[in-house]
Protein backbone atom coordinates (compact mmCIF):
# COMPACT_ATOMS: atom_id res chain seq x y z
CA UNK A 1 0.00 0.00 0.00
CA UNK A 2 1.12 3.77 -0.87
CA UNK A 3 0.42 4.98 2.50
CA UNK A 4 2.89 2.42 4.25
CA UNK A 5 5.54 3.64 1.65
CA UNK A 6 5.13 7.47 2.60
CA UNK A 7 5.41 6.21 5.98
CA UNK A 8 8.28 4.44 5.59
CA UNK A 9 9.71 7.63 3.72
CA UNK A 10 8.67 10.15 6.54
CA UNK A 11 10.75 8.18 8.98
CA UNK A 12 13.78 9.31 7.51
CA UNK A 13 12.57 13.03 8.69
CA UNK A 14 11.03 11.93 12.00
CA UNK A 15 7.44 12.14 10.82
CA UNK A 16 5.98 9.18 10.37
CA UNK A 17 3.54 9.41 13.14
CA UNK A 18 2.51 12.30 11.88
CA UNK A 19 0.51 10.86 8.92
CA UNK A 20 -3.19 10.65 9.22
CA UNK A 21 -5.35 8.21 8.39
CA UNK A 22 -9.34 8.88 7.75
CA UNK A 23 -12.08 6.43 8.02
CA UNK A 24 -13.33 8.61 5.64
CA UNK A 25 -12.07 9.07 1.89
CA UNK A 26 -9.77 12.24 1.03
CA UNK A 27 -9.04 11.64 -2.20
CA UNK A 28 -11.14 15.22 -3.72
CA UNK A 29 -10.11 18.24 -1.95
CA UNK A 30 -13.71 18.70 -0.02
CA UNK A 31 -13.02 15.24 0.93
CA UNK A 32 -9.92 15.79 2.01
CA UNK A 33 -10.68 19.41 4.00
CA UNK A 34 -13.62 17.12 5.97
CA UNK A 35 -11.62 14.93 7.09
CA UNK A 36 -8.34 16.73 7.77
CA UNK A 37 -11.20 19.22 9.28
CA UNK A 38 -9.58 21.94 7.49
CA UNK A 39 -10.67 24.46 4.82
CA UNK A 40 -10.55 23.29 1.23
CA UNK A 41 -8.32 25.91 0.34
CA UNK A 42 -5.66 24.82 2.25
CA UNK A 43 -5.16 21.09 1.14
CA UNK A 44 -2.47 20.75 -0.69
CA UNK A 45 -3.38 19.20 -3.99
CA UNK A 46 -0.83 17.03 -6.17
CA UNK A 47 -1.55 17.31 -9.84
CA UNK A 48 0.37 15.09 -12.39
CA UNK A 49 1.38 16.29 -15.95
CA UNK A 50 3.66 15.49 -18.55
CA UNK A 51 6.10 17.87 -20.30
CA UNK A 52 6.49 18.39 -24.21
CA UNK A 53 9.62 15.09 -23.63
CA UNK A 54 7.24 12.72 -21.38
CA UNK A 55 8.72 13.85 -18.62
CA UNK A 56 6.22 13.38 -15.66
CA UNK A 57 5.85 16.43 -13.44
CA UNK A 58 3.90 17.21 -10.32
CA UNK A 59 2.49 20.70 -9.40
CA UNK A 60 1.63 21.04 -5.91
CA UNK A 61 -1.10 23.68 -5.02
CA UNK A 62 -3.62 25.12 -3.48
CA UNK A 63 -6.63 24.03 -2.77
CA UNK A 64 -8.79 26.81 -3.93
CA UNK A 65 -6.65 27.38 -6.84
CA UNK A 66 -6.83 26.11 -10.76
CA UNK A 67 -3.86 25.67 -13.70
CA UNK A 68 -3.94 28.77 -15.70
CA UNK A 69 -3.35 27.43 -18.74
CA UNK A 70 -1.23 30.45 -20.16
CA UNK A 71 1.07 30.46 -17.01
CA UNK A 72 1.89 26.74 -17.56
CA UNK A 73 2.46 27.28 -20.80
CA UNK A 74 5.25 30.62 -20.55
CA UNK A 75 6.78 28.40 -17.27
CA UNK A 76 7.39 24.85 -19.49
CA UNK A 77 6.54 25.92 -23.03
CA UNK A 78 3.70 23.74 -23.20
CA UNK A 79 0.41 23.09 -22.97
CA UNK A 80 -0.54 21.87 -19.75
CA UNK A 81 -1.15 17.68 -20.16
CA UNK A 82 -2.67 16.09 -17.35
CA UNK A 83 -1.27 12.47 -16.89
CA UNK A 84 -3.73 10.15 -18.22
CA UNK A 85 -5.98 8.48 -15.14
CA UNK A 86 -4.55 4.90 -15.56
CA UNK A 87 -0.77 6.17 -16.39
CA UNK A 88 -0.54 8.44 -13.16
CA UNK A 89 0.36 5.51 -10.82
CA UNK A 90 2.91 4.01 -12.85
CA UNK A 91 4.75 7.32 -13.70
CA UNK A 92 4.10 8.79 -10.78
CA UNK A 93 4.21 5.91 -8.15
CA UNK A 94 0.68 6.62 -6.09
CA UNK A 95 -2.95 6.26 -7.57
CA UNK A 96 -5.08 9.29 -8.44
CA UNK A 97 -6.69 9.90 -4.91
CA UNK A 98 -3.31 9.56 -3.13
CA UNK A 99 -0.95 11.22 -5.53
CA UNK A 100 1.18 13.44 -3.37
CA UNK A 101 5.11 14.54 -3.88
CA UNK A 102 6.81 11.97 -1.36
CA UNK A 103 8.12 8.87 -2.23
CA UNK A 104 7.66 9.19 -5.55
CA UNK A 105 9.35 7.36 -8.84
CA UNK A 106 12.41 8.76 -9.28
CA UNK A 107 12.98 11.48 -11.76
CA UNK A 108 9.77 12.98 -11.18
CA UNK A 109 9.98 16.60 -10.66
CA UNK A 110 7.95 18.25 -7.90
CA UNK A 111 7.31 22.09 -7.84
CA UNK A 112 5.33 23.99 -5.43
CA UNK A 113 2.87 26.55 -6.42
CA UNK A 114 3.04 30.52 -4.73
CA UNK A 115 -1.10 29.69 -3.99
CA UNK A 116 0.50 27.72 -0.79
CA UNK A 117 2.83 30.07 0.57
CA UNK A 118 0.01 32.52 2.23
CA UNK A 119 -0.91 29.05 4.67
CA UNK A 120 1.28 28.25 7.58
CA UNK A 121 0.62 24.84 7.29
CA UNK A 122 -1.22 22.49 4.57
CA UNK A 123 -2.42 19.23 4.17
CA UNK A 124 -1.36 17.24 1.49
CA UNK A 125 -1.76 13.59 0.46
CA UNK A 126 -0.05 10.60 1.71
CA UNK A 127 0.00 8.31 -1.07
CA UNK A 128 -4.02 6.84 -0.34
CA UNK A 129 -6.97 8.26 -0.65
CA UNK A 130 -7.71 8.27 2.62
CA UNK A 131 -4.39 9.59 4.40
CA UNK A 132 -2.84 13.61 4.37
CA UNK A 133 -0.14 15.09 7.04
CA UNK A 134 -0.37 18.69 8.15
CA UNK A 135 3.02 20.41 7.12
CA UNK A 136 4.36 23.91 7.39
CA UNK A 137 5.22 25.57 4.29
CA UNK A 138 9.31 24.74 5.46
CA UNK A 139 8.51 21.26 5.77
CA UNK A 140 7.11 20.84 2.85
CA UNK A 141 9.82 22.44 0.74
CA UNK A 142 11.92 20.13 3.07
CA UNK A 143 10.21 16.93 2.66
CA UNK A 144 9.24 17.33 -1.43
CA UNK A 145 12.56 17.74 -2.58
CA UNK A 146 11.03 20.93 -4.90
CA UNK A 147 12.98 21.76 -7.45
CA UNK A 148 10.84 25.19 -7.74
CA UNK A 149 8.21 27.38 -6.27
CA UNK A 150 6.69 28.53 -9.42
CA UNK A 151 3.30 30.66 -10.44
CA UNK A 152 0.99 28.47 -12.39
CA UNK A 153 -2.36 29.17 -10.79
CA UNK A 154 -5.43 31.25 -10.89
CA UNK A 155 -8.60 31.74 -8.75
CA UNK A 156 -7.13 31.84 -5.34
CA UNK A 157 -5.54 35.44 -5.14
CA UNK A 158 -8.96 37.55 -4.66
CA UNK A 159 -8.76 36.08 -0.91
């Protein structure tokens, strides 16, 4: 299971207790802000795509927040392409629902969205749809092994 992996990977920081399991599922971000008993906006959603070369990327943002297309497009020079639904887990190591930026395959490339920095801490995924750890905005540069915070998204900065 995912989960067990991410688990396994937090120890290495110290954290593994810190992931939550819900009896509930998390895998959408209302979902996931229920259970976490949190506001949507600050889940910290993993979204998969692949670059112009195949490359597999993930975007981690906001959860109030959506791709704007033309931003994605001036910051890789493509058109953003979600990761087909029955590729992600392969190229990305966790099934949609769980997808999240630790313990992932390697050479996937993890950047971090500006729509997260105005939260002290967020909730992403664990690697299941029903599991998420509450992280400050340090520990999640820290534990995602970012290569970037970059400026991809629209809809969150009228708050």
């Amino acid at each position: 299971m995912s989960v067990e992996k991410v688990k396994r990977y937090f120890e290495s920081f110290g954290m593994q207790d810190r992931v939550l399991e819900f009896p509930v599922s998390s895998a959408t971000v209302e979902e996931a802000a229920i259970a976490a008993n949190t506001e949507p906006r600050r889940i910290a959603k993993t979204m998969s795509f692949v670059l112009h070369d195949d490359a597999p990327i993930l975007i981690v943002t906001a959860g109030d927040s959506k791709i704007d297309n033309g931003k994605f497009k001036a910051r890789f020079s493509t058109k953003a392409k979600m990761i087909p639904f029955d590729q992600v887990e392969s190229l990305i190591g966790h099934a949609v629902g769980g997808v999240c930026p630790f313990a992932i395959n390697e050479g996937v490339r993890v950047f971090l969205d500006v729509s997260l920095k105005r939260f002290e801490t967020v909730f992403p995924a664990c690697g299941s749809s029903n599991s998420a750890i509450e992280l400050t905005i340090e520990e999640l540069q820290k534990t995602s092994h970012y290569e970037d915070w970059i400026d991809v998204c629209k809809g969150w900065q009228a708050e």
